[in-house]
C-alpha atoms as a PDB file:
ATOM      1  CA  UNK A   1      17.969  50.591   4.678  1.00  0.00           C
ATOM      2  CA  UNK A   2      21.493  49.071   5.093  1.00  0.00           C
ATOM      3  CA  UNK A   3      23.608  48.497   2.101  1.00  0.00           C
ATOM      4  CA  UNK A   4      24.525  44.895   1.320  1.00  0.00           C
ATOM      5  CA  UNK A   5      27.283  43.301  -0.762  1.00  0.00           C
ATOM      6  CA  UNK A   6      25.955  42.332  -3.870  1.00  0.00           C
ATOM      7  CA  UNK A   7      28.530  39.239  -3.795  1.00  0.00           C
ATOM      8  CA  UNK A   8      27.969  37.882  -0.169  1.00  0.00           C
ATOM      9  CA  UNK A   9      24.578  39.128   0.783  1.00  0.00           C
ATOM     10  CA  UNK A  10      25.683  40.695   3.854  1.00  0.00           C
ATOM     11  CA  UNK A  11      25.718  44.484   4.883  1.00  0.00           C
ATOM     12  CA  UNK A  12      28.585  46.496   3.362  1.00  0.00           C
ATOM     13  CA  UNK A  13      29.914  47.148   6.727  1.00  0.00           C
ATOM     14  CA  UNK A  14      30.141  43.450   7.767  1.00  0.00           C
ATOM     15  CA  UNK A  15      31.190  41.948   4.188  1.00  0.00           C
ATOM     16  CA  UNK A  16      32.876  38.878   4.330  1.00  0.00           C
ATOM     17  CA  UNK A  17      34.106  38.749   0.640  1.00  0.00           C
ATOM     18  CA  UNK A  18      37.857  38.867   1.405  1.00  0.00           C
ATOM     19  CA  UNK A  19      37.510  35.598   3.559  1.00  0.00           C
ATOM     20  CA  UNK A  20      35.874  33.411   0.564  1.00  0.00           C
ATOM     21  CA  UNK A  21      37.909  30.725  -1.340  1.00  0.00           C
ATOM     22  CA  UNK A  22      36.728  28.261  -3.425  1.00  0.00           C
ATOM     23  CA  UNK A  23      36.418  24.615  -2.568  1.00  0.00           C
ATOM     24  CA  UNK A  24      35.529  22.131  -5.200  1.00  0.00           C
ATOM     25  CA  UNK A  25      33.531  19.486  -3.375  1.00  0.00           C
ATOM     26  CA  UNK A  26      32.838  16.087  -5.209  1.00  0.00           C
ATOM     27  CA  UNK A  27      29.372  15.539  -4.203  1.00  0.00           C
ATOM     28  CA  UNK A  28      25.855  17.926  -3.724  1.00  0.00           C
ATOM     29  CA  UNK A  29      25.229  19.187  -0.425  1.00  0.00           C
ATOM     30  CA  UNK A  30      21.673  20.437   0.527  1.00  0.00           C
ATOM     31  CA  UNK A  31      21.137  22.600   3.275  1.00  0.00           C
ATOM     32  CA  UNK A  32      17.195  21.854   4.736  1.00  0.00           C
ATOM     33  CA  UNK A  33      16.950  24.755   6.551  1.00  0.00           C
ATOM     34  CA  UNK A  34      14.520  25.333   9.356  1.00  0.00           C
ATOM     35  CA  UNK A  35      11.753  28.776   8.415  1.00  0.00           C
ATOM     36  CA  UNK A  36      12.953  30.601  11.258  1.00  0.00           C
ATOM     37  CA  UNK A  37      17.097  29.659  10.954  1.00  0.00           C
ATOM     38  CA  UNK A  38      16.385  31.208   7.363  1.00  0.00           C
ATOM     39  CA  UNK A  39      15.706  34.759   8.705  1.00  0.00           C
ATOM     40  CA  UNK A  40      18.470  34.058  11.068  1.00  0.00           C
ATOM     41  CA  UNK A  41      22.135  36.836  10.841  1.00  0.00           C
ATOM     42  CA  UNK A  42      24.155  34.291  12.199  1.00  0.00           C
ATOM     43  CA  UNK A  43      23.389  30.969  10.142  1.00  0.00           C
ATOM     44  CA  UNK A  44      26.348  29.870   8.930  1.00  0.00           C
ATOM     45  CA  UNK A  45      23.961  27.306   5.797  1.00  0.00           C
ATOM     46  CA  UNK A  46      25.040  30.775   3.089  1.00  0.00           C
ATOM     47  CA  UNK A  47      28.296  30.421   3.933  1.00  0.00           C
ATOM     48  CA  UNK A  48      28.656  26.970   3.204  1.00  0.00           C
ATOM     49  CA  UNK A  49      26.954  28.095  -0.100  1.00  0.00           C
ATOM     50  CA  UNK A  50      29.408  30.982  -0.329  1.00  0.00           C
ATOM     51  CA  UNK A  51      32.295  28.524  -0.316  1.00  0.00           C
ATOM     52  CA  UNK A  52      31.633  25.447  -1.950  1.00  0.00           C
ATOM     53  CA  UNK A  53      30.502  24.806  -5.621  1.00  0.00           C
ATOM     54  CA  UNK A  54      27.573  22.303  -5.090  1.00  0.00           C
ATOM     55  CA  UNK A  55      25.806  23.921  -2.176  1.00  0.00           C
ATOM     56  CA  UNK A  56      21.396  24.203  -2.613  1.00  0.00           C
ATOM     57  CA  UNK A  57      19.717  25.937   0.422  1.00  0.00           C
ATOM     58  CA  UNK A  58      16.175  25.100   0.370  1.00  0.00           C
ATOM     59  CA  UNK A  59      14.215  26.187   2.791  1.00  0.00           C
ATOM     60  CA  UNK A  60      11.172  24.410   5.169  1.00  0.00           C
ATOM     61  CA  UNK A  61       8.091  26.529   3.844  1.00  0.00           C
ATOM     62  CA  UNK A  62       8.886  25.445   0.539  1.00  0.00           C
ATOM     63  CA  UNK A  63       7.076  22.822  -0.068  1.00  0.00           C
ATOM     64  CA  UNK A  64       7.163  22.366  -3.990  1.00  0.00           C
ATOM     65  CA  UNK A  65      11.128  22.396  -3.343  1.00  0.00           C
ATOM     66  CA  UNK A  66      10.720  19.504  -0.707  1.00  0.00           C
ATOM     67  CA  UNK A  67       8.343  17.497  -2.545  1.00  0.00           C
ATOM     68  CA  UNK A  68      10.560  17.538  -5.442  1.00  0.00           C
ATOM     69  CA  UNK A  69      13.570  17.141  -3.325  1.00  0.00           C
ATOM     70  CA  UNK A  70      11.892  13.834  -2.018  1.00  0.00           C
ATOM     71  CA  UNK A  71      11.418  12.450  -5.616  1.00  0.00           C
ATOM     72  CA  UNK A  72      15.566  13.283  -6.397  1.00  0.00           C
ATOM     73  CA  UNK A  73      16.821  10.938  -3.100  1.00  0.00           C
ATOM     74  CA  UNK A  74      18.093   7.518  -3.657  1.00  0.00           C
ATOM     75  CA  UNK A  75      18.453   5.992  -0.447  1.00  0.00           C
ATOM     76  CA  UNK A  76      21.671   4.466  -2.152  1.00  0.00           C
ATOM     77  CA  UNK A  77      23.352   7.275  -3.079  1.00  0.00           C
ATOM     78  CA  UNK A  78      22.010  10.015  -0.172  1.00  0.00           C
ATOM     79  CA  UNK A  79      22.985  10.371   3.329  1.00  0.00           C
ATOM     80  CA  UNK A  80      21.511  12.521   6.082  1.00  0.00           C
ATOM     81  CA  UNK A  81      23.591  14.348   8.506  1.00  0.00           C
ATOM     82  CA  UNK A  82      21.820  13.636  11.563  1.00  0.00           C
ATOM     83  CA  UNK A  83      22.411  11.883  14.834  1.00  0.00           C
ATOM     84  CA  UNK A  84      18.752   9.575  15.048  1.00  0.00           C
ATOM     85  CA  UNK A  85      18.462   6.467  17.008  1.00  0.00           C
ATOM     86  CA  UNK A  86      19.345   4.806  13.412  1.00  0.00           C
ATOM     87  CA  UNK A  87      22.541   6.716  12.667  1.00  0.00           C
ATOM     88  CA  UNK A  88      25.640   5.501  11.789  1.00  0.00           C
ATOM     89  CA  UNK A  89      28.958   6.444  12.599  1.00  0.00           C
ATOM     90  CA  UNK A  90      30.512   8.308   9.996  1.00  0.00           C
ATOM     91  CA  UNK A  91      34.388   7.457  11.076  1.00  0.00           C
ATOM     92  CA  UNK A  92      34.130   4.016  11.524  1.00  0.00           C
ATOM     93  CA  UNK A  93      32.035   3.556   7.938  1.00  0.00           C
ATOM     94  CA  UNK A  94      34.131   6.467   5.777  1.00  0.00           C
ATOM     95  CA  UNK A  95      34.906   4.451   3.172  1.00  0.00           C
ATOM     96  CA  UNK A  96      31.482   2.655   2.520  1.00  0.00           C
ATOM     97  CA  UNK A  97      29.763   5.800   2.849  1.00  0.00           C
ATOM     98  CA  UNK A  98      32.545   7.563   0.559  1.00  0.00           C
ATOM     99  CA  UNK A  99      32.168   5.341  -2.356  1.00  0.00           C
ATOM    100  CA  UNK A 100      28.229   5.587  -2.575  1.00  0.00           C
ATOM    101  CA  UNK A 101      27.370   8.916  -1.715  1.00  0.00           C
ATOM    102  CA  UNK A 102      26.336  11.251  -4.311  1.00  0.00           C
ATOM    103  CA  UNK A 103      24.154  13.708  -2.457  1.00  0.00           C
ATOM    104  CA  UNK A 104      24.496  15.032   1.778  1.00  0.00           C
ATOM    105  CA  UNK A 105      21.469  16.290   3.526  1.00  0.00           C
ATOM    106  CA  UNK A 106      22.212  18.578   6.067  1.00  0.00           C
ATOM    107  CA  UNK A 107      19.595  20.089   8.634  1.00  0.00           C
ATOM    108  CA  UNK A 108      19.954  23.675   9.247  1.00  0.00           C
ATOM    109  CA  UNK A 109      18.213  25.189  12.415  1.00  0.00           C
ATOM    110  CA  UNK A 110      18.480  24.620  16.452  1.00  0.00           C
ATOM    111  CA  UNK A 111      18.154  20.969  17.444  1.00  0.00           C
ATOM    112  CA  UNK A 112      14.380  22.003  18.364  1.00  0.00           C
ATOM    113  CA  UNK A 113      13.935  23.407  14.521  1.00  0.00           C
ATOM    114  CA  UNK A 114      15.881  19.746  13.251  1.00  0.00           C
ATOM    115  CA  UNK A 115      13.593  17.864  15.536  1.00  0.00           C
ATOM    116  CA  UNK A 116      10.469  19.964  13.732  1.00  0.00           C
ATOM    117  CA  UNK A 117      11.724  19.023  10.597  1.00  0.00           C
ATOM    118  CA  UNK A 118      12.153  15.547  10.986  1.00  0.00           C
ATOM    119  CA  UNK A 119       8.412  15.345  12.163  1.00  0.00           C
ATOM    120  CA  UNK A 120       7.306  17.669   9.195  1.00  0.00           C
ATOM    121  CA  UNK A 121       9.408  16.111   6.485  1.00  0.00           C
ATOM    122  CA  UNK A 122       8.859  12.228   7.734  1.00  0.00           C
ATOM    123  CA  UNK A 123      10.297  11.254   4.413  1.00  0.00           C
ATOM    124  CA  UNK A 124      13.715  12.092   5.925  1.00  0.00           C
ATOM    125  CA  UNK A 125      13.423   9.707   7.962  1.00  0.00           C
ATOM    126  CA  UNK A 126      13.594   6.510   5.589  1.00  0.00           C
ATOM    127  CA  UNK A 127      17.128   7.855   4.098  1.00  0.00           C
ATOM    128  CA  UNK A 128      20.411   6.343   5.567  1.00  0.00           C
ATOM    129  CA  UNK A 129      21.674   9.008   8.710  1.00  0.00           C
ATOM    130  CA  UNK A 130      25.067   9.230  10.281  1.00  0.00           C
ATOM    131  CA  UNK A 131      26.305  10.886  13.322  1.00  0.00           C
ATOM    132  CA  UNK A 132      29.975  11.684  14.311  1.00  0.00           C
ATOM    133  CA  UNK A 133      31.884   9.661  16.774  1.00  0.00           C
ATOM    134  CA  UNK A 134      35.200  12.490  17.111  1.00  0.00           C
ATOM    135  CA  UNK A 135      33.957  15.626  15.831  1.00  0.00           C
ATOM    136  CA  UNK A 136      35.886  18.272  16.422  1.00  0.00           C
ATOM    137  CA  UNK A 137      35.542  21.467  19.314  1.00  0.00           C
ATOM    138  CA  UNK A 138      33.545  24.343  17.675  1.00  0.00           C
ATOM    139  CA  UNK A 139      34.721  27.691  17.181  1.00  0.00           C
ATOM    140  CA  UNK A 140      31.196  28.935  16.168  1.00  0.00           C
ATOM    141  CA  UNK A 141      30.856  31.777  19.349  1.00  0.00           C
ATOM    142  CA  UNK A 142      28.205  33.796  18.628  1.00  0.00           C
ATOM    143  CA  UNK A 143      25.076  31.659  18.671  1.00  0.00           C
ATOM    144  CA  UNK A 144      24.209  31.294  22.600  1.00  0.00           C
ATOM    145  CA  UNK A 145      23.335  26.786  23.305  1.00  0.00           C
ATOM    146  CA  UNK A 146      23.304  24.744  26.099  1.00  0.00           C
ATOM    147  CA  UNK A 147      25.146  22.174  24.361  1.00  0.00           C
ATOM    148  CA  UNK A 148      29.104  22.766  24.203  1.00  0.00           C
ATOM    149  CA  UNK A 149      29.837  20.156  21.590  1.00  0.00           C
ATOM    150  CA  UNK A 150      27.256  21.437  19.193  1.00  0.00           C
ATOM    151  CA  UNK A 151      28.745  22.473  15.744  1.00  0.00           C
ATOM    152  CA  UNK A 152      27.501  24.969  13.460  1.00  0.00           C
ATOM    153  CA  UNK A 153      26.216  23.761  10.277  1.00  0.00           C
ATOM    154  CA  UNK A 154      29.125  25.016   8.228  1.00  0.00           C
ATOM    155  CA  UNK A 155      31.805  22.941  10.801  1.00  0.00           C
ATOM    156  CA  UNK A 156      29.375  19.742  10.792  1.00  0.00           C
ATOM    157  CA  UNK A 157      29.443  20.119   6.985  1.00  0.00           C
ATOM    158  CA  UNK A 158      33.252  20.550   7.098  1.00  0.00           C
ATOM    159  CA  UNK A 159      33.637  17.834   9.244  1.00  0.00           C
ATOM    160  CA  UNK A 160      32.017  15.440   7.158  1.00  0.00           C
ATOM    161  CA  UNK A 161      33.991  16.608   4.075  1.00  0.00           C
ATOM    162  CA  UNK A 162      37.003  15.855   5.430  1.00  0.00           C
ATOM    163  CA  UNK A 163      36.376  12.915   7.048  1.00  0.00           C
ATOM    164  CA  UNK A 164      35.004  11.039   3.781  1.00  0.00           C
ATOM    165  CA  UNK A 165      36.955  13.193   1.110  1.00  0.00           C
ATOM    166  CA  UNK A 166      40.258  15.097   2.596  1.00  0.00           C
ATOM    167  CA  UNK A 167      38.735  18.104   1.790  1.00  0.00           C
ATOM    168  CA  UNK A 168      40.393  21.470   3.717  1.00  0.00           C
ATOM    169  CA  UNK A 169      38.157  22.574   5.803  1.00  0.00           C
ATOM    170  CA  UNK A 170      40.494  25.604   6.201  1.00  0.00           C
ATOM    171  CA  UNK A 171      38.689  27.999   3.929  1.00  0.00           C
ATOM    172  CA  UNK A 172      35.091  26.876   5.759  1.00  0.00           C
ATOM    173  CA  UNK A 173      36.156  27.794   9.027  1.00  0.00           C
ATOM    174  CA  UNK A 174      38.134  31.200   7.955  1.00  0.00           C
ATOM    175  CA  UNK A 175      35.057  32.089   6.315  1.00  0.00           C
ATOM    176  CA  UNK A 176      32.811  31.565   9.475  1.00  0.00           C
ATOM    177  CA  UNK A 177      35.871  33.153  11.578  1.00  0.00           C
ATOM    178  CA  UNK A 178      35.694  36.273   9.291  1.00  0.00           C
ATOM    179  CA  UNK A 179      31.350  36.564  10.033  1.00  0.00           C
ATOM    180  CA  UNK A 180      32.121  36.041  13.895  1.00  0.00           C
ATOM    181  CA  UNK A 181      34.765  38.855  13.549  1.00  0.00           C
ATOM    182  CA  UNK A 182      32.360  41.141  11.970  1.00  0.00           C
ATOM    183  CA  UNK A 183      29.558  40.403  14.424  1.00  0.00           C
ATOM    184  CA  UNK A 184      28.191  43.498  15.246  1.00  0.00           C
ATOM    185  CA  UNK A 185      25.382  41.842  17.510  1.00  0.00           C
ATOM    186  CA  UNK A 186      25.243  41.303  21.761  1.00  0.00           C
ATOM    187  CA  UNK A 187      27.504  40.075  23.835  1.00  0.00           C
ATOM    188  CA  UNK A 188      25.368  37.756  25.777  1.00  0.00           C
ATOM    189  CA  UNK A 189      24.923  35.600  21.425  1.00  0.00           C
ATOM    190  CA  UNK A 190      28.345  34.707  22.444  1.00  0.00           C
ATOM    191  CA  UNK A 191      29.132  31.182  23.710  1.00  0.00           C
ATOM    192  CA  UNK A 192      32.031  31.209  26.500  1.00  0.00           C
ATOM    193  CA  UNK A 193      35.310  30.420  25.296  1.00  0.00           C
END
């Protein structure tokens, strides 16, 4: 059995410890994160965790967690990262969204696994969901998609950070830079560049 970093969770040999800063972010961020994504070496949901100081990761099968998760959302004060046919645009309502928002839901998994949880959580559903109108190019290269303009979780996270708080996303995307670096996995995981 492998080693792993007591700090970061990942093997000794791939540690990303010496990438991690701190960001302070001013609201709660949970991570929903698809069964299988959990069980996944390349999700980039502990990283966010790894970096930020208000980060929960709970996970699909955990149903107690969800339940209770459902009782804890205000539709006033929470916001779901997720592009539905009811989605706002986060640039064009920043402010508005900036001002009320207390806690960000954020689906972890493929857009298959977000799609699952939607339909499994329909609760979801009923809370105010935005979508991004000029989100940046990812740099997430080792997770094979079809879709080119698909962030990771950690840069979609970023992204909205930034956008409603002018938060440095720097240390998020060194952090994810510093797992991709240490990828010890197949070539053919890697998107084309």
């Amino acid at each position: 059995m492998r080693s792993k970093c007591k700090k970061c969770n990942y093997p000794t040999s791939t540690c990303v410890c010496d990438a991690i800063s701190s960001v302070i972010i001013p609201i709660k961020v949970i991570v929903i994160q698809h069964i299988k994504e959990s069980a996944n070496a390349k999700n980039t949901a502990k990283l966010i965790k790894l970096c930020a100081n208000d980060v929960e990761i709970i996970t699909t099968d955990s149903i107690g967690e969800m339940t209770t998760l459902a009782s804890r959302c205000n539709v006033q004060s929470t916001a779901l990262l997720y592009p539905s046919d009811n989605s706002i645009t986060l640039e064009s309502q920043r402010e508005y969204i900036a001002s009320s928002l207390q806690t960000l839901l954020v689906i972890d998994g493929s857009w298959k696994q977000a799609y699952a949880v939607l339909q499994q959580f329909p609760w979801l559903s009923t809370i105010p969901s935005f979508h991004f109108e000029h989100a940046p190019s990812t740099q997430y290269r080792i997770r094979h998609t079809r879709i080119r303009e698909g962030l990771s979780t950690l840069e979609a996270t970023a992204y909205t950070l930034n956008t409603l708080y002018n938060i440095d996303t720097q240390p998020f995307i060194e952090l994810q830079e510093a797992m991709q670096e240490n990828w010890r996995g197949p070539k053919a995981h890697q998107r084309e560049t």
